[in-house]
N, C-alpha and C. Protein backbone atom coordinates (compact mmCIF):
# COMPACT_ATOMS: atom_id res chain seq x y z
N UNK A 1 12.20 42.18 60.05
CA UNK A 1 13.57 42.52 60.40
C UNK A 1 13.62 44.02 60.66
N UNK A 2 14.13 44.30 62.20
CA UNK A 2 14.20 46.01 62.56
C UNK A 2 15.56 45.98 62.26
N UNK A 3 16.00 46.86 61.66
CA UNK A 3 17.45 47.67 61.62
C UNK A 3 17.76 48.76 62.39
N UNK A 4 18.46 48.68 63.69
CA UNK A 4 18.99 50.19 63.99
C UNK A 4 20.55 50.05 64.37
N UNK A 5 21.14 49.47 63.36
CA UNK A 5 22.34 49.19 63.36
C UNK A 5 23.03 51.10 63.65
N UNK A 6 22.67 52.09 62.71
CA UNK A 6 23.30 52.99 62.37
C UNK A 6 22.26 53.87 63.35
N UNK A 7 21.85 53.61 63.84
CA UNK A 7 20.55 54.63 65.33
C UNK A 7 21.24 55.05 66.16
N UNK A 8 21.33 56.30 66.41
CA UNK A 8 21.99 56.65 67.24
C UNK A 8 21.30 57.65 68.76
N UNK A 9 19.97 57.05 68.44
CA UNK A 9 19.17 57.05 69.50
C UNK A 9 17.83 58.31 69.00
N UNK A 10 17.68 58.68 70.49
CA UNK A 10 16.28 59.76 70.08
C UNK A 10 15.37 59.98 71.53
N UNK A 11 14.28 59.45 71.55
CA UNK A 11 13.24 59.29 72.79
C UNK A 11 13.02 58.12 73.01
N UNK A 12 13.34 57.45 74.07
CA UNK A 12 13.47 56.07 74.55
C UNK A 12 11.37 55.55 74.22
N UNK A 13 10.78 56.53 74.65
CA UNK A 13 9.14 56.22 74.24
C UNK A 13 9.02 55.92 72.85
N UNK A 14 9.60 56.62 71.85
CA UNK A 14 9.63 56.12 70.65
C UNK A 14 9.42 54.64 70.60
N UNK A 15 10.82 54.10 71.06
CA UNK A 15 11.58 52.83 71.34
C UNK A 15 10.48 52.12 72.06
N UNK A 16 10.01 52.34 73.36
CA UNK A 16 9.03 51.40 74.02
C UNK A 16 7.44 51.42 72.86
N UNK A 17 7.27 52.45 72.28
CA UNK A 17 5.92 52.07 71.27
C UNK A 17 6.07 51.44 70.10
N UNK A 18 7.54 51.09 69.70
CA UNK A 18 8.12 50.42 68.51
C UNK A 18 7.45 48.90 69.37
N UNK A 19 8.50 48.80 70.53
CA UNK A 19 8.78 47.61 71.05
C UNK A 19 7.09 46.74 71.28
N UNK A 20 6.28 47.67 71.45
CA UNK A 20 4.46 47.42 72.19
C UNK A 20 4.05 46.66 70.83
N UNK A 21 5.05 47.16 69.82
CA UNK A 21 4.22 46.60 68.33
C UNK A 21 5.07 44.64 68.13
N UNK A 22 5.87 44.47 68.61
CA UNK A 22 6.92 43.56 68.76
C UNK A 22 7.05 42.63 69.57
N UNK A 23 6.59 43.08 70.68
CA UNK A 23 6.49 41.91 71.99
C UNK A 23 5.21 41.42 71.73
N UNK A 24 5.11 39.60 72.59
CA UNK A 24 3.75 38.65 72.46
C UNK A 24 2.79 38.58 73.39
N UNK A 25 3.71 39.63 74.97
CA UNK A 25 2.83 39.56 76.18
C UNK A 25 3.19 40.79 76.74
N UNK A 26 3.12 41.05 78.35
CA UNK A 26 3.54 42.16 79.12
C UNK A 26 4.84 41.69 79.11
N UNK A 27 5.10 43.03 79.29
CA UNK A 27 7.15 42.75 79.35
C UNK A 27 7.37 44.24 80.59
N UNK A 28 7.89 43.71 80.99
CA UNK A 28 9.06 44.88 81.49
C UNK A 28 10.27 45.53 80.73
N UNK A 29 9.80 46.74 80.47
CA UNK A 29 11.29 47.94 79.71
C UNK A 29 12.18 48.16 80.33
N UNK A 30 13.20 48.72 79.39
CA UNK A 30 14.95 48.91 79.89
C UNK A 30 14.79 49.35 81.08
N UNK A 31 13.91 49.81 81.69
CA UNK A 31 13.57 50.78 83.26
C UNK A 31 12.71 49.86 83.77
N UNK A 32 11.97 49.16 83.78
CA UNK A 32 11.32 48.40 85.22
C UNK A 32 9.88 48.53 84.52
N UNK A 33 9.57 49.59 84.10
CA UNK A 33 8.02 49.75 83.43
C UNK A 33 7.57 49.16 82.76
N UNK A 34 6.43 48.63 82.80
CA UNK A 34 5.28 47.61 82.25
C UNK A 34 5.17 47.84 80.96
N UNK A 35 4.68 47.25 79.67
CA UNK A 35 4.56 47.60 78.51
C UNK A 35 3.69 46.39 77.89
N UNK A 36 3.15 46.70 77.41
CA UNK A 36 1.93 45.95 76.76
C UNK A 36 2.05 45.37 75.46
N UNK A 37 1.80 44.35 74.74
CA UNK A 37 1.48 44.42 73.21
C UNK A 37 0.29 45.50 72.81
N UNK A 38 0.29 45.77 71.73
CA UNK A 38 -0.84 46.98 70.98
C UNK A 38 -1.61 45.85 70.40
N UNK A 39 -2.87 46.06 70.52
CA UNK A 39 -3.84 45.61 69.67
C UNK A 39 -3.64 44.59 68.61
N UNK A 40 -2.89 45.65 67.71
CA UNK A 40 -2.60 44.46 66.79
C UNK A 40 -1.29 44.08 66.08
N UNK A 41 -0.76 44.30 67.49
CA UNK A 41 0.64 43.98 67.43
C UNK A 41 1.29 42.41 66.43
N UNK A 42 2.11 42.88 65.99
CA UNK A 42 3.24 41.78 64.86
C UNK A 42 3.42 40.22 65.81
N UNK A 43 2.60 39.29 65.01
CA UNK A 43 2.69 38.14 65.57
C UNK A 43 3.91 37.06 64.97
N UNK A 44 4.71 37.38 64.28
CA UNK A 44 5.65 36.68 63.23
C UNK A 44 7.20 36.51 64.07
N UNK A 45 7.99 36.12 63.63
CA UNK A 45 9.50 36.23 63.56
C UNK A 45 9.53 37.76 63.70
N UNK A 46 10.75 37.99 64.69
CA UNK A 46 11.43 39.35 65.15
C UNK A 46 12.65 39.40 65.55
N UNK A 47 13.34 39.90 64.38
CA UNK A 47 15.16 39.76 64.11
C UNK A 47 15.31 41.51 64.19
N UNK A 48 16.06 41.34 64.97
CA UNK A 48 16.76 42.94 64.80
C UNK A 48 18.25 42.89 64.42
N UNK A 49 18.74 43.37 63.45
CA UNK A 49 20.10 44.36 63.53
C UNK A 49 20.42 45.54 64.60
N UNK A 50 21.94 44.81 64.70
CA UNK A 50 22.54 45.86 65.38
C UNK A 50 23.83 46.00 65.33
N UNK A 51 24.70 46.96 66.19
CA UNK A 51 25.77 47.23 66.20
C UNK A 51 26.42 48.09 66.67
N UNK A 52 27.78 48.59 66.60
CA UNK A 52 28.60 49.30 67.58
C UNK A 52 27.96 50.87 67.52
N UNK A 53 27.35 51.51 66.59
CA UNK A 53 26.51 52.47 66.15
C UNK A 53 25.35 52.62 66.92
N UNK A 54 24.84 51.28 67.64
CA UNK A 54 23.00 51.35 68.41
C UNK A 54 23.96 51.57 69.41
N UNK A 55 23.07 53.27 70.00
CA UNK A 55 22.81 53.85 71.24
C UNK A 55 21.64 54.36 71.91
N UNK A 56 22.26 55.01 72.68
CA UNK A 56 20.92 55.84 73.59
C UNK A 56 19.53 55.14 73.19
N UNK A 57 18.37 56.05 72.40
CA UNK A 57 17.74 55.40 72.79
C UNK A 57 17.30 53.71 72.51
N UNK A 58 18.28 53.61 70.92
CA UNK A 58 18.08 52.50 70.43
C UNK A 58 18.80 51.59 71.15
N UNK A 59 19.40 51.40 71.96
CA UNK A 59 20.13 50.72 72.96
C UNK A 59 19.35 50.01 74.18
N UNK A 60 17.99 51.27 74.57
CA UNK A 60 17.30 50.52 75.43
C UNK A 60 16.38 50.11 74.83
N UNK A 61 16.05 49.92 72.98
CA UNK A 61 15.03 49.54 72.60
C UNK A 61 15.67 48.02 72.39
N UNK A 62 16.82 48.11 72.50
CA UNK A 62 17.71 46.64 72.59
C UNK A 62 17.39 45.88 73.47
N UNK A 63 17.32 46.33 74.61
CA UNK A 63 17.60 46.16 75.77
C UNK A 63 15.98 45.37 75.84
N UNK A 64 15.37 45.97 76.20
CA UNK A 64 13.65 45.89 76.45
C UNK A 64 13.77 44.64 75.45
N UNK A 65 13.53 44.56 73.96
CA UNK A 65 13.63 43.19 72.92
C UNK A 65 14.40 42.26 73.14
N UNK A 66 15.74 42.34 74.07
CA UNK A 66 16.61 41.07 74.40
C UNK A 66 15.70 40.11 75.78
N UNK A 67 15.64 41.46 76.32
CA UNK A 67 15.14 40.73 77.96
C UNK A 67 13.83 40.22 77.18
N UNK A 68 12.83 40.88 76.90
CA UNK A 68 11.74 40.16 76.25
C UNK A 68 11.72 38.41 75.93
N UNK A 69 12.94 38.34 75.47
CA UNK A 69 12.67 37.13 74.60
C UNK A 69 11.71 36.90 73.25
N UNK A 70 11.29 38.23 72.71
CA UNK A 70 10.84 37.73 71.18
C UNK A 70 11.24 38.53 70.45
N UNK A 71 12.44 38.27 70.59
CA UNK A 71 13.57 38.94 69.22
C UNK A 71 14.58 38.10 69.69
N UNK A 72 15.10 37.89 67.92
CA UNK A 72 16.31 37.41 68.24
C UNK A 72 17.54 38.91 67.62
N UNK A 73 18.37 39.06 68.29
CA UNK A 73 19.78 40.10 67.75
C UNK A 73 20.74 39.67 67.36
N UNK A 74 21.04 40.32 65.74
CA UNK A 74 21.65 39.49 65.13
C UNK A 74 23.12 41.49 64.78
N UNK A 75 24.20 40.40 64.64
CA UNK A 75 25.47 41.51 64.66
C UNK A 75 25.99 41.63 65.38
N UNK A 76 26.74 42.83 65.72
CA UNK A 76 27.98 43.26 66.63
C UNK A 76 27.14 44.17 67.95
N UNK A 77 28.09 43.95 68.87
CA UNK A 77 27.66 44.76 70.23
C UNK A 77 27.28 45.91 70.07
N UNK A 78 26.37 46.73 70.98
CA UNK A 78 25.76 47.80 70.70
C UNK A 78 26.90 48.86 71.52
N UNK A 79 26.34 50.05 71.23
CA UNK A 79 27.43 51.38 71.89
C UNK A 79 28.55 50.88 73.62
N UNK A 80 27.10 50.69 74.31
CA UNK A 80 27.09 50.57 75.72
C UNK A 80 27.14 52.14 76.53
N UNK A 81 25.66 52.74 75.88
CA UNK A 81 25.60 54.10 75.74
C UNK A 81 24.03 54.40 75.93
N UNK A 82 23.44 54.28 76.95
CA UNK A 82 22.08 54.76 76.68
C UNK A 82 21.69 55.81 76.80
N UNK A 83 22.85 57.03 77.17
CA UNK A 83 22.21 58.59 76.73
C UNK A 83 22.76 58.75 77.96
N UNK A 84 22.19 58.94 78.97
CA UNK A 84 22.88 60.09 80.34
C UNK A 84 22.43 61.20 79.54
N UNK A 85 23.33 62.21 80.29
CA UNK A 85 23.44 63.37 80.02
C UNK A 85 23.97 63.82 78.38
N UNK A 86 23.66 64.00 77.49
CA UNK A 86 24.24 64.17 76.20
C UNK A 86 24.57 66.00 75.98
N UNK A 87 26.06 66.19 75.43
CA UNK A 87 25.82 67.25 75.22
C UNK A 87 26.31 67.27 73.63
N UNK A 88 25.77 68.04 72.92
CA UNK A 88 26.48 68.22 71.47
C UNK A 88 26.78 69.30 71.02
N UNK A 89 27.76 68.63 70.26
CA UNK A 89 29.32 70.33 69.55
C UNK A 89 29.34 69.53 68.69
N UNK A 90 30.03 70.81 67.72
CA UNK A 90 30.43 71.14 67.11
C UNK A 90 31.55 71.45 66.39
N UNK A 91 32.44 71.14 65.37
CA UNK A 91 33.50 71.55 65.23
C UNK A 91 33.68 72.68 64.38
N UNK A 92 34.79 73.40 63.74
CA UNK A 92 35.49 74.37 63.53
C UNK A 92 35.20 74.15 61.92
N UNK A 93 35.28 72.00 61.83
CA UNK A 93 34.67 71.99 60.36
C UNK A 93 33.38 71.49 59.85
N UNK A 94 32.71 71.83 61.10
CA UNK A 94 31.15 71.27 60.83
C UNK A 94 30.81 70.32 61.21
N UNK A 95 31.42 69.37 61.83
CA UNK A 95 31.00 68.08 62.21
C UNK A 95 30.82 68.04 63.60
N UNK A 96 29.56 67.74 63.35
CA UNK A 96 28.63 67.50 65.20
C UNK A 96 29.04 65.85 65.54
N UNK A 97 29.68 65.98 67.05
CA UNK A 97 29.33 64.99 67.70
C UNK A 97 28.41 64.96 68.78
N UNK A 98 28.20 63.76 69.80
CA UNK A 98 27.11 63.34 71.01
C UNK A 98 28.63 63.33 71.90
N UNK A 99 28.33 63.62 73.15
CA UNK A 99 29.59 63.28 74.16
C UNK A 99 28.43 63.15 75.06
N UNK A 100 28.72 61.96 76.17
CA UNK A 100 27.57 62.07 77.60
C UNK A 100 28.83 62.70 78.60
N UNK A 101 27.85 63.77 79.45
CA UNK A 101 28.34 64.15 80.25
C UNK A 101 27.99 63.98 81.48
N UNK A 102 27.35 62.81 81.92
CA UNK A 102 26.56 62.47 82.68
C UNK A 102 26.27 61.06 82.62
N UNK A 103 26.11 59.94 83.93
CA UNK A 103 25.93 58.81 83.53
C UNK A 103 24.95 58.48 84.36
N UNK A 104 24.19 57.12 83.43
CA UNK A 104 23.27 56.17 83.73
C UNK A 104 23.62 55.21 84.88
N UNK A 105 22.65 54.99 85.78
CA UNK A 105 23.04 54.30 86.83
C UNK A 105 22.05 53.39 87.25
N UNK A 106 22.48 52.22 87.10
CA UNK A 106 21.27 51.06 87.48
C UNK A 106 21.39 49.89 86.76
N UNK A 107 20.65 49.09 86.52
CA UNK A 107 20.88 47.95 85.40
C UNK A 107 18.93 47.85 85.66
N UNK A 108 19.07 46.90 83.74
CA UNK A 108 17.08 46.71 83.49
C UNK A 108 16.83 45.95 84.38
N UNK A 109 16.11 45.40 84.12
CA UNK A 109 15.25 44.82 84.91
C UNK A 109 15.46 42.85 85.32
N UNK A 110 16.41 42.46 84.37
CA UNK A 110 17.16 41.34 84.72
C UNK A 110 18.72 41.70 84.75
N UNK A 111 19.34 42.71 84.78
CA UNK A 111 20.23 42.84 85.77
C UNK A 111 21.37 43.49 84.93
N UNK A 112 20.85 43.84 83.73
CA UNK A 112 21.81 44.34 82.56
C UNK A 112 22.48 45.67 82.82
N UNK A 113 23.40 46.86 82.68
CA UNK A 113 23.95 47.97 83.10
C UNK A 113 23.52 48.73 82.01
N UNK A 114 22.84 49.56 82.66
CA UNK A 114 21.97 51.00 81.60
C UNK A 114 23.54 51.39 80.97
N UNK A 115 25.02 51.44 81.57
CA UNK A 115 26.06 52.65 81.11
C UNK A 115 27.49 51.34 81.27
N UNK A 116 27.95 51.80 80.27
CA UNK A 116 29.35 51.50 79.95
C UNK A 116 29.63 49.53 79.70
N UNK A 117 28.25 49.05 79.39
CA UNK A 117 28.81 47.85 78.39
C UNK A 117 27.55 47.54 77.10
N UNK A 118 28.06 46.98 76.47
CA UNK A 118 27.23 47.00 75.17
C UNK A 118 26.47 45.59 75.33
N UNK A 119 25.32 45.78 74.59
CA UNK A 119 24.53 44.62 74.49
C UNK A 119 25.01 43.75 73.74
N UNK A 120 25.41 41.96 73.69
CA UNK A 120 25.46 41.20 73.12
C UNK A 120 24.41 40.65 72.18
N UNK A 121 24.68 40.29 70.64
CA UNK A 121 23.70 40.09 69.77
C UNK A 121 23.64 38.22 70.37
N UNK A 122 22.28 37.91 69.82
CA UNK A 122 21.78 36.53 69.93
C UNK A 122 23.37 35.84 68.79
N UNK A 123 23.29 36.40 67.73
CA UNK A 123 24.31 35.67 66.67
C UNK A 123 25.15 36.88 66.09
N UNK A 124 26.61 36.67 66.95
CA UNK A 124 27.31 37.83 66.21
C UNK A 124 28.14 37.49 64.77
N UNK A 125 27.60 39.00 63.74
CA UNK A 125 28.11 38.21 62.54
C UNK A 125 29.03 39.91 62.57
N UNK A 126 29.92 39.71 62.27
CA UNK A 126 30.68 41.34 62.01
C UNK A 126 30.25 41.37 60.42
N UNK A 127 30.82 42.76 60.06
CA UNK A 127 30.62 42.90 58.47
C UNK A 127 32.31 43.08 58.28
N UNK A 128 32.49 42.48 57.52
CA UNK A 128 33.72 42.68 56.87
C UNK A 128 33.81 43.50 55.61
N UNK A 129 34.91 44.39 55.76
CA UNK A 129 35.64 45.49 55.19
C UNK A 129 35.05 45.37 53.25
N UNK A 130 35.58 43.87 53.04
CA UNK A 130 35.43 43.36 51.39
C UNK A 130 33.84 43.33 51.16
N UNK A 131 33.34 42.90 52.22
CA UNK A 131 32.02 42.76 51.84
C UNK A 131 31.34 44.05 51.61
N UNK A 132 31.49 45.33 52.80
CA UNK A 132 30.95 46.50 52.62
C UNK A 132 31.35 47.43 51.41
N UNK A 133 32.44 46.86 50.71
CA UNK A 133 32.90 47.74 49.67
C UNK A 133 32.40 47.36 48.62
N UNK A 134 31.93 45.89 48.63
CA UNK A 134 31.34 45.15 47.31
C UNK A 134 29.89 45.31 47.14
N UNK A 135 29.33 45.93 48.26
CA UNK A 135 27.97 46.44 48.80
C UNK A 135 27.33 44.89 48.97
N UNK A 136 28.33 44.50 49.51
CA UNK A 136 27.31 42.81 50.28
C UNK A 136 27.11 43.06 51.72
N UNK A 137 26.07 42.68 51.92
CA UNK A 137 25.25 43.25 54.05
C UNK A 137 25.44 41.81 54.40
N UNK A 138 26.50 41.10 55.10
CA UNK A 138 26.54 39.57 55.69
C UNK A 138 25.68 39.92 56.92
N UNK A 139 25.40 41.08 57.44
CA UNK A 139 24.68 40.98 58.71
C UNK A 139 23.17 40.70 58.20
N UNK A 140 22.40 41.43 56.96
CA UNK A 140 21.31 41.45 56.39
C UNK A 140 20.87 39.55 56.15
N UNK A 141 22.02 39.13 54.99
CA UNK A 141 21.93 38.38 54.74
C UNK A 141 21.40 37.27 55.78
N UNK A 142 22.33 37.28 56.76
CA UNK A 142 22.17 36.21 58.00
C UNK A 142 20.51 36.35 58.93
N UNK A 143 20.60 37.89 58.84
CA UNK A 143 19.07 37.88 59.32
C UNK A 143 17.68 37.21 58.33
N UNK A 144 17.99 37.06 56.93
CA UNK A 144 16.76 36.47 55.97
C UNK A 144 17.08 35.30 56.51
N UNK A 145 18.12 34.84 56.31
CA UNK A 145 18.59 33.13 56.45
C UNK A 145 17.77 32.87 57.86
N UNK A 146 18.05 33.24 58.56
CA UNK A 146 17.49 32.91 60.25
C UNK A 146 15.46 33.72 60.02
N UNK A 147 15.29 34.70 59.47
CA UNK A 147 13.54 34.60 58.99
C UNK A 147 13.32 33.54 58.21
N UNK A 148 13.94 32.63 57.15
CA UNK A 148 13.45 31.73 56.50
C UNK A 148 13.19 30.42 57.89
N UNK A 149 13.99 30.09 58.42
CA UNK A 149 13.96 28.89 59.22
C UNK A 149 12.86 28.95 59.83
């Protein structure tokens, strides 16, 4: 089980050498580019978390594992944010945000939009308010339940 529910991205290569460990054959990435399994790449069940939080680059590491077909995505829609142009500030009380100032243009490689919609999970489970306060993860949970089967 990958978690990048709370990812708010990084270097999309990161993401494609995560993904090389994850996929069962050649795949095509969020961009059109070829990508290989590694050597001794993870032959098992591959559940990812996600959510309104997965962007940039974790968004196209979404992206690349949905089209794949060997992951299943489990949770809420992702940003619909794969980076563009990012610029970051600052406020007056310390708190940095990401703003894109610049957009992505194209869709992957089966026809998905790099900018402005979010990826759909295989099984959307939201987390509810009671549960996160009681420190219960229904998104966690649902992902063991679906690795046991």
């Amino acid at each position: 089980i990958v978690d990048v529910r709370q990812n708010g991205g990084g270097n999309s290569w990161i993401g494609d050498n995560i993904a090389q460990n994850l996929i069962k054959g050649k795949r095509r990435n969020w961009n059109g580019s070829t990508i290989s399994p590694s050597t001794n790449s993870y032959k098992g069940k591959v559940i990812i978390l996600m959510g309104n939080y997965s962007c940039s680059s974790a968004e196209t590491f979404l992206i690349t594992m949905k089209e794949s077909d060997d992951a299943v995505l489990v949770g809420t829609s992702s940003a619909g944010d794969t980076g563009g142009v990012i610029c970051l500030f600052k406020t007056s009380h310390g708190i940095f945000y990401r703003l894109p100032v610049g957009r992505s243009f194209g869709t992957s490689p089966k026809g998905f939009p790099l900018e402005g919609k979010g990826i759909s999970p295989n099984y959307f489970v939201p987390m509810k308010v009671n549960d996160f306060l009681s420190g219960k993860d229904t998104q966690l949970d649902y992902a063991l339940q679906l690795f046991k089967e």
